[in-house]
N, C-alpha and C. Protein backbone atom coordinates (compact mmCIF):
# COMPACT_ATOMS: atom_id res chain seq x y z
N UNK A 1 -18.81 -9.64 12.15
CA UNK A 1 -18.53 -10.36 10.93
C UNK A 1 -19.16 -9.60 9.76
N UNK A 2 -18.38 -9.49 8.73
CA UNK A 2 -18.96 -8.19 7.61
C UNK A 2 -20.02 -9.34 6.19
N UNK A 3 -20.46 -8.82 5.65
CA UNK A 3 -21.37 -9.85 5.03
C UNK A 3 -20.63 -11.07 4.44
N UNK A 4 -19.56 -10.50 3.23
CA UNK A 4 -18.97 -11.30 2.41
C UNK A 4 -18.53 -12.66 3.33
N UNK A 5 -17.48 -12.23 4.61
CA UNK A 5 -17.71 -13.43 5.35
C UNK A 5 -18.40 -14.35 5.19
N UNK A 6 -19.59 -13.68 5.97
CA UNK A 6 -20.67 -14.74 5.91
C UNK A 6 -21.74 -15.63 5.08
N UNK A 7 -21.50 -15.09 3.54
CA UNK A 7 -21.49 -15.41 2.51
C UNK A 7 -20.60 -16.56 1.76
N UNK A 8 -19.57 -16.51 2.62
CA UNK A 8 -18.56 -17.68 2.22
C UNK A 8 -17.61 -17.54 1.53
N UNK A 9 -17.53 -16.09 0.76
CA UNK A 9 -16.61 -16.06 -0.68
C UNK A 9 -15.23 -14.97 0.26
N UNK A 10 -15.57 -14.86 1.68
CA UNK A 10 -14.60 -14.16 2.10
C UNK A 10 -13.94 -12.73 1.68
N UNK A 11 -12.87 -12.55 2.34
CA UNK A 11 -12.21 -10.79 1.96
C UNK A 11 -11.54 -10.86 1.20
N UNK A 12 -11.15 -9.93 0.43
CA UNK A 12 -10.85 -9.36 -1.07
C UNK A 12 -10.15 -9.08 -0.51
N UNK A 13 -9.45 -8.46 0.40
CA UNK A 13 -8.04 -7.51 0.66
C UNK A 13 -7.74 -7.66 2.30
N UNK A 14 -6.31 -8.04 1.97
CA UNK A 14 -6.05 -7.70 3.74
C UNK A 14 -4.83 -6.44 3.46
N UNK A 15 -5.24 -6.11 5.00
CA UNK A 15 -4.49 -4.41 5.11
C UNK A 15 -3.37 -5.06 6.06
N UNK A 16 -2.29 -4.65 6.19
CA UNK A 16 -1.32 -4.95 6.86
C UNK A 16 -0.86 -4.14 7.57
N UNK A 17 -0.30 -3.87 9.00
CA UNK A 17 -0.33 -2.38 9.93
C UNK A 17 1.86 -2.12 9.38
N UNK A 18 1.84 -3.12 8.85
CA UNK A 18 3.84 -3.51 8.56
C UNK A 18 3.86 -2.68 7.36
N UNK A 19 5.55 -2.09 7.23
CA UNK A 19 4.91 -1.89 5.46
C UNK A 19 6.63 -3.37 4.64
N UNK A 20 5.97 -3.76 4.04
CA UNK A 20 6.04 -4.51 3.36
C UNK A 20 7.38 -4.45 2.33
N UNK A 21 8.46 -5.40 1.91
CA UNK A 21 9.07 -5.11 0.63
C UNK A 21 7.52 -5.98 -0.41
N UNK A 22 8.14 -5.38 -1.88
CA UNK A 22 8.06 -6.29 -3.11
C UNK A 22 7.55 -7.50 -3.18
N UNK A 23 8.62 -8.09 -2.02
CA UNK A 23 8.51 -9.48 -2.69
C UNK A 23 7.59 -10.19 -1.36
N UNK A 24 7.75 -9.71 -0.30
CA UNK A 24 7.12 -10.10 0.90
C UNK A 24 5.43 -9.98 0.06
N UNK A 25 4.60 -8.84 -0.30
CA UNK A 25 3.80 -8.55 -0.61
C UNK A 25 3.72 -9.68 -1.74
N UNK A 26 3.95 -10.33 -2.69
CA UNK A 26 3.30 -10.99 -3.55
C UNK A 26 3.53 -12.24 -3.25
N UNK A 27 4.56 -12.55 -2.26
CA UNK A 27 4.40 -13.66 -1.79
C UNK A 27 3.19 -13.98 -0.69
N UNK A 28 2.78 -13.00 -0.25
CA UNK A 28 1.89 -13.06 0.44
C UNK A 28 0.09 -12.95 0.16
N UNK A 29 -0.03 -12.24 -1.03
CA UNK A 29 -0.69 -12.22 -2.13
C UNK A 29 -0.84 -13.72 -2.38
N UNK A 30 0.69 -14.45 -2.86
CA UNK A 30 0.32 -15.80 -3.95
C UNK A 30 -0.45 -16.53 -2.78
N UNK A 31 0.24 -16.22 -1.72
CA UNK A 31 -0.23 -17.59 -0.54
C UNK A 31 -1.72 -17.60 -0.14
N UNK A 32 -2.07 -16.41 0.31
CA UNK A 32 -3.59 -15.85 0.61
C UNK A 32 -4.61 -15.66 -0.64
N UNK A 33 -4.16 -15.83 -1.56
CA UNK A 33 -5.30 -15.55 -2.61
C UNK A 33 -5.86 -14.43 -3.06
N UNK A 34 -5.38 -13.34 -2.84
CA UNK A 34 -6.33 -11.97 -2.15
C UNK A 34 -5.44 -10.70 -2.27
N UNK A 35 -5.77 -9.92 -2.13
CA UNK A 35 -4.65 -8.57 -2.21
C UNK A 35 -4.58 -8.35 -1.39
N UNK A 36 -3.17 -8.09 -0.71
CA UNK A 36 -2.41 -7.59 0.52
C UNK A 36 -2.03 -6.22 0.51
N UNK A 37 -2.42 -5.06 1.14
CA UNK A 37 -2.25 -4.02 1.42
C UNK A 37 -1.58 -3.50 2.17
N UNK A 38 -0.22 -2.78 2.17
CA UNK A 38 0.66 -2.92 3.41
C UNK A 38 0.07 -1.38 3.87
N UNK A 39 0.82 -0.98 5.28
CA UNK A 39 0.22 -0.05 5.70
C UNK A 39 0.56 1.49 4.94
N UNK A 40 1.97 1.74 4.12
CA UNK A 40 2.06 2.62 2.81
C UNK A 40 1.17 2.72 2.17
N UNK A 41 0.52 1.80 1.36
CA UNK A 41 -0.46 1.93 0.75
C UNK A 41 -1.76 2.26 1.01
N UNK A 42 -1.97 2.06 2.23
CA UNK A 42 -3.06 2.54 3.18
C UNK A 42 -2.94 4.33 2.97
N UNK A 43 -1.67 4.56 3.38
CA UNK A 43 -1.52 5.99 4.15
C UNK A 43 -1.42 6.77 2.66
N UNK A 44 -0.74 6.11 1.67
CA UNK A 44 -1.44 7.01 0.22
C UNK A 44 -2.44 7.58 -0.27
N UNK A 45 -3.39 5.80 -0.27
CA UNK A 45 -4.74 6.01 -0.57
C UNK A 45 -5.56 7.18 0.11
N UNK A 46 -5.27 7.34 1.34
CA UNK A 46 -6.03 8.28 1.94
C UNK A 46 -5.65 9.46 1.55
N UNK A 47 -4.70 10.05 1.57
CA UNK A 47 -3.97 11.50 1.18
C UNK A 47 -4.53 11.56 -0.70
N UNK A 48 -4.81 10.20 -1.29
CA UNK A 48 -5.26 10.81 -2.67
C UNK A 48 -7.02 11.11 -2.38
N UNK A 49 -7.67 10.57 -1.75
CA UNK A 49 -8.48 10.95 -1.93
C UNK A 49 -9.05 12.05 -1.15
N UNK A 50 -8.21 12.67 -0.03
CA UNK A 50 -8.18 13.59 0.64
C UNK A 50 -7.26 14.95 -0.32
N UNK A 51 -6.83 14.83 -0.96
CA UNK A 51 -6.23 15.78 -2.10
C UNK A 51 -7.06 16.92 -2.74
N UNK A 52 -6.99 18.04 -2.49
CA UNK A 52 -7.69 19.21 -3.29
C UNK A 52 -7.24 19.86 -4.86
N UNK A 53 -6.22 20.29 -3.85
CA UNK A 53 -5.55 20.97 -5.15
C UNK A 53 -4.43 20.07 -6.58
N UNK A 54 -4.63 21.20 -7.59
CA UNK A 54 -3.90 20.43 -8.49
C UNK A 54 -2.49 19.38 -8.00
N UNK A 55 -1.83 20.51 -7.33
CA UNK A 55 -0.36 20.17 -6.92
C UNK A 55 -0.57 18.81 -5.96
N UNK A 56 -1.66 18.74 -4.83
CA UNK A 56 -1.96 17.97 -4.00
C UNK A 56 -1.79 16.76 -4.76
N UNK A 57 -2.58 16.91 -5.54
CA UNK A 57 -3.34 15.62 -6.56
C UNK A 57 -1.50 14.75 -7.12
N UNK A 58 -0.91 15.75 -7.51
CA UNK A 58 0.23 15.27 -8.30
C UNK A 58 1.32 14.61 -7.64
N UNK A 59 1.76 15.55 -6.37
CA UNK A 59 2.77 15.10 -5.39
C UNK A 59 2.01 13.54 -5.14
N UNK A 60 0.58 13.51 -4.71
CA UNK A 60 0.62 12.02 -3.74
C UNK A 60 0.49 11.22 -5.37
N UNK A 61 0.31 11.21 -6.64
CA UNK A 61 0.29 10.72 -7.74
C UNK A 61 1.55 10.51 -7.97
N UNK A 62 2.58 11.18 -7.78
CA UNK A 62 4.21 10.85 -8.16
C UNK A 62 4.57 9.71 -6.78
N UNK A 63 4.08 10.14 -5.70
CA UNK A 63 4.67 9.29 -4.58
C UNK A 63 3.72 7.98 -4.58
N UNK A 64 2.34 8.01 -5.40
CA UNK A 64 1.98 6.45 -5.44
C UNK A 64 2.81 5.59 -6.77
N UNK A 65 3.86 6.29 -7.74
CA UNK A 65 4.27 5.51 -8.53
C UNK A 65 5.58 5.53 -8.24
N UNK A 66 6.16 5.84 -6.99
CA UNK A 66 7.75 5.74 -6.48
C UNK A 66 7.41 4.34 -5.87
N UNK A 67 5.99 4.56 -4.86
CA UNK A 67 5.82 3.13 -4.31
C UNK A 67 5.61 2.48 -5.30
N UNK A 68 5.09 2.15 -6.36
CA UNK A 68 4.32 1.22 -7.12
C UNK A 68 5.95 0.62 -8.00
N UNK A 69 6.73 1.25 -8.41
CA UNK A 69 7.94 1.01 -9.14
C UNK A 69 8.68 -0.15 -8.86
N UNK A 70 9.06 -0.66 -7.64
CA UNK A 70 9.82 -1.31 -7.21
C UNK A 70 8.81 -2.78 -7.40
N UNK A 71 7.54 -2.56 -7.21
CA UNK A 71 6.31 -3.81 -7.29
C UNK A 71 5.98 -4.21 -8.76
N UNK A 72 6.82 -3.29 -9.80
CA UNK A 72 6.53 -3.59 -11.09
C UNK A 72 7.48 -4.32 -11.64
N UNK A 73 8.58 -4.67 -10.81
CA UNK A 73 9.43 -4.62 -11.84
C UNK A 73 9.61 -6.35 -12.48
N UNK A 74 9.23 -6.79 -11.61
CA UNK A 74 9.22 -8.36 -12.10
C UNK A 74 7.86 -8.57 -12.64
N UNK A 75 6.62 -7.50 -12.31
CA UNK A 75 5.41 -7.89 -12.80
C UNK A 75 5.63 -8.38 -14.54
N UNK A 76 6.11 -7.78 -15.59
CA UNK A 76 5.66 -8.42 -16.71
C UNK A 76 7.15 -9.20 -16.93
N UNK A 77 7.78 -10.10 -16.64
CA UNK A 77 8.83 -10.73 -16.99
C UNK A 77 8.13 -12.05 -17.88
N UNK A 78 6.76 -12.08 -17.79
CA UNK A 78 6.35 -13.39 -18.99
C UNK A 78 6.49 -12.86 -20.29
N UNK A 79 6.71 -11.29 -20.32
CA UNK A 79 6.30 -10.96 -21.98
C UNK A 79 7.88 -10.68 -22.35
N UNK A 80 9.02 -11.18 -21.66
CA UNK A 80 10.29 -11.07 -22.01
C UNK A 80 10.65 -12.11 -22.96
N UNK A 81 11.46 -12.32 -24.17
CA UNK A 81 11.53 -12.93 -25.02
C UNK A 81 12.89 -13.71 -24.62
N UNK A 82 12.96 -14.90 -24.41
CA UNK A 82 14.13 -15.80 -24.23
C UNK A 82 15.23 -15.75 -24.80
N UNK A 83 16.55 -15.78 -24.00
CA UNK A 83 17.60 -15.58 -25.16
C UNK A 83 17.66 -14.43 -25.59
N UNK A 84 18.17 -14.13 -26.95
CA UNK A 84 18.43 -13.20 -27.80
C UNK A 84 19.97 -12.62 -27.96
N UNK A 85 19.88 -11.84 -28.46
CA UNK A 85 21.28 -11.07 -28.56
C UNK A 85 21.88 -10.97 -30.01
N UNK A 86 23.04 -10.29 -30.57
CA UNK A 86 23.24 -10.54 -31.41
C UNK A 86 24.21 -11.85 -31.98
N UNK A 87 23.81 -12.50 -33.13
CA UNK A 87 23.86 -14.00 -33.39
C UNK A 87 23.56 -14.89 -33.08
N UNK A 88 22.02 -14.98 -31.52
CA UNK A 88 21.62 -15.75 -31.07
C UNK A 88 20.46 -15.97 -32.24
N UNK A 89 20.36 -17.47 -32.21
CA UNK A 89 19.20 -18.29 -32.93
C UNK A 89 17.51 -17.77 -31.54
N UNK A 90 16.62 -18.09 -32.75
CA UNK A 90 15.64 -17.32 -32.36
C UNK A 90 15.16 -19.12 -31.83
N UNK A 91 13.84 -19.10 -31.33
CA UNK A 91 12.98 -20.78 -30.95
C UNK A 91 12.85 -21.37 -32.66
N UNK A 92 13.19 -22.38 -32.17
CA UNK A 92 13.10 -23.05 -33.70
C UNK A 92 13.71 -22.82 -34.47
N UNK A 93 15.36 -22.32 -34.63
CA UNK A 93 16.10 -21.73 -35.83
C UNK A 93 16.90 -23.15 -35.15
N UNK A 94 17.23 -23.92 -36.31
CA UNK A 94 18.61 -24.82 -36.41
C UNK A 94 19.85 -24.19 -37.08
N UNK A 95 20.83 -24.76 -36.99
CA UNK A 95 21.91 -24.02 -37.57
C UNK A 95 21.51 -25.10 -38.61
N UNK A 96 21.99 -23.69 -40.18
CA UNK A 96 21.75 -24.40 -41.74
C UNK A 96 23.14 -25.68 -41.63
């Protein structure tokens, strides 16, 4: 049993041996409380910090934001503005 356990406040992250879509992952996230790590993300992390060279560094840096892309894409949909278009009334416009 690792301390935090036994401390009560529990694990910060579960690793998953599956790899995961999008939506599986934040649904699984919302349910657990906690960050879910599928096993991709595992096998990244290691190759970045195992990385020497410039090029090293960049390839696993382009291939952590091919993975990361598909996990973004609904991330900011609160800062999308309702409606719109052209001749749409804005919140609170009545027709004169």
């Amino acid at each position: 049993m690792n301390r935090q356990t036994r401390e009560g406040s529990g694990p910060r992250r579960h690793h998953l041996r599956h790899e995961l879509t999008p939506s599986q992952q934040r649904n699984w996230e919302n349910l657990a409380g906690i960050t879910v790590i599928d096993r991709q993300e595992v096998i990244l992390d290691i190759f970045a910090r195992r990385a020497q060279t410039r090029e090293a560094r960049l390839q696993v840096e382009l291939a952590q934001l091919e993975y990361s892309l598909p996990r973004l894409t609904r991330a900011w949909g609160h800062l999308v503005r309702q409606g719109g278009g052209i001749g749409a009334r804005g919140e609170g416009e009545t027709p004169a």
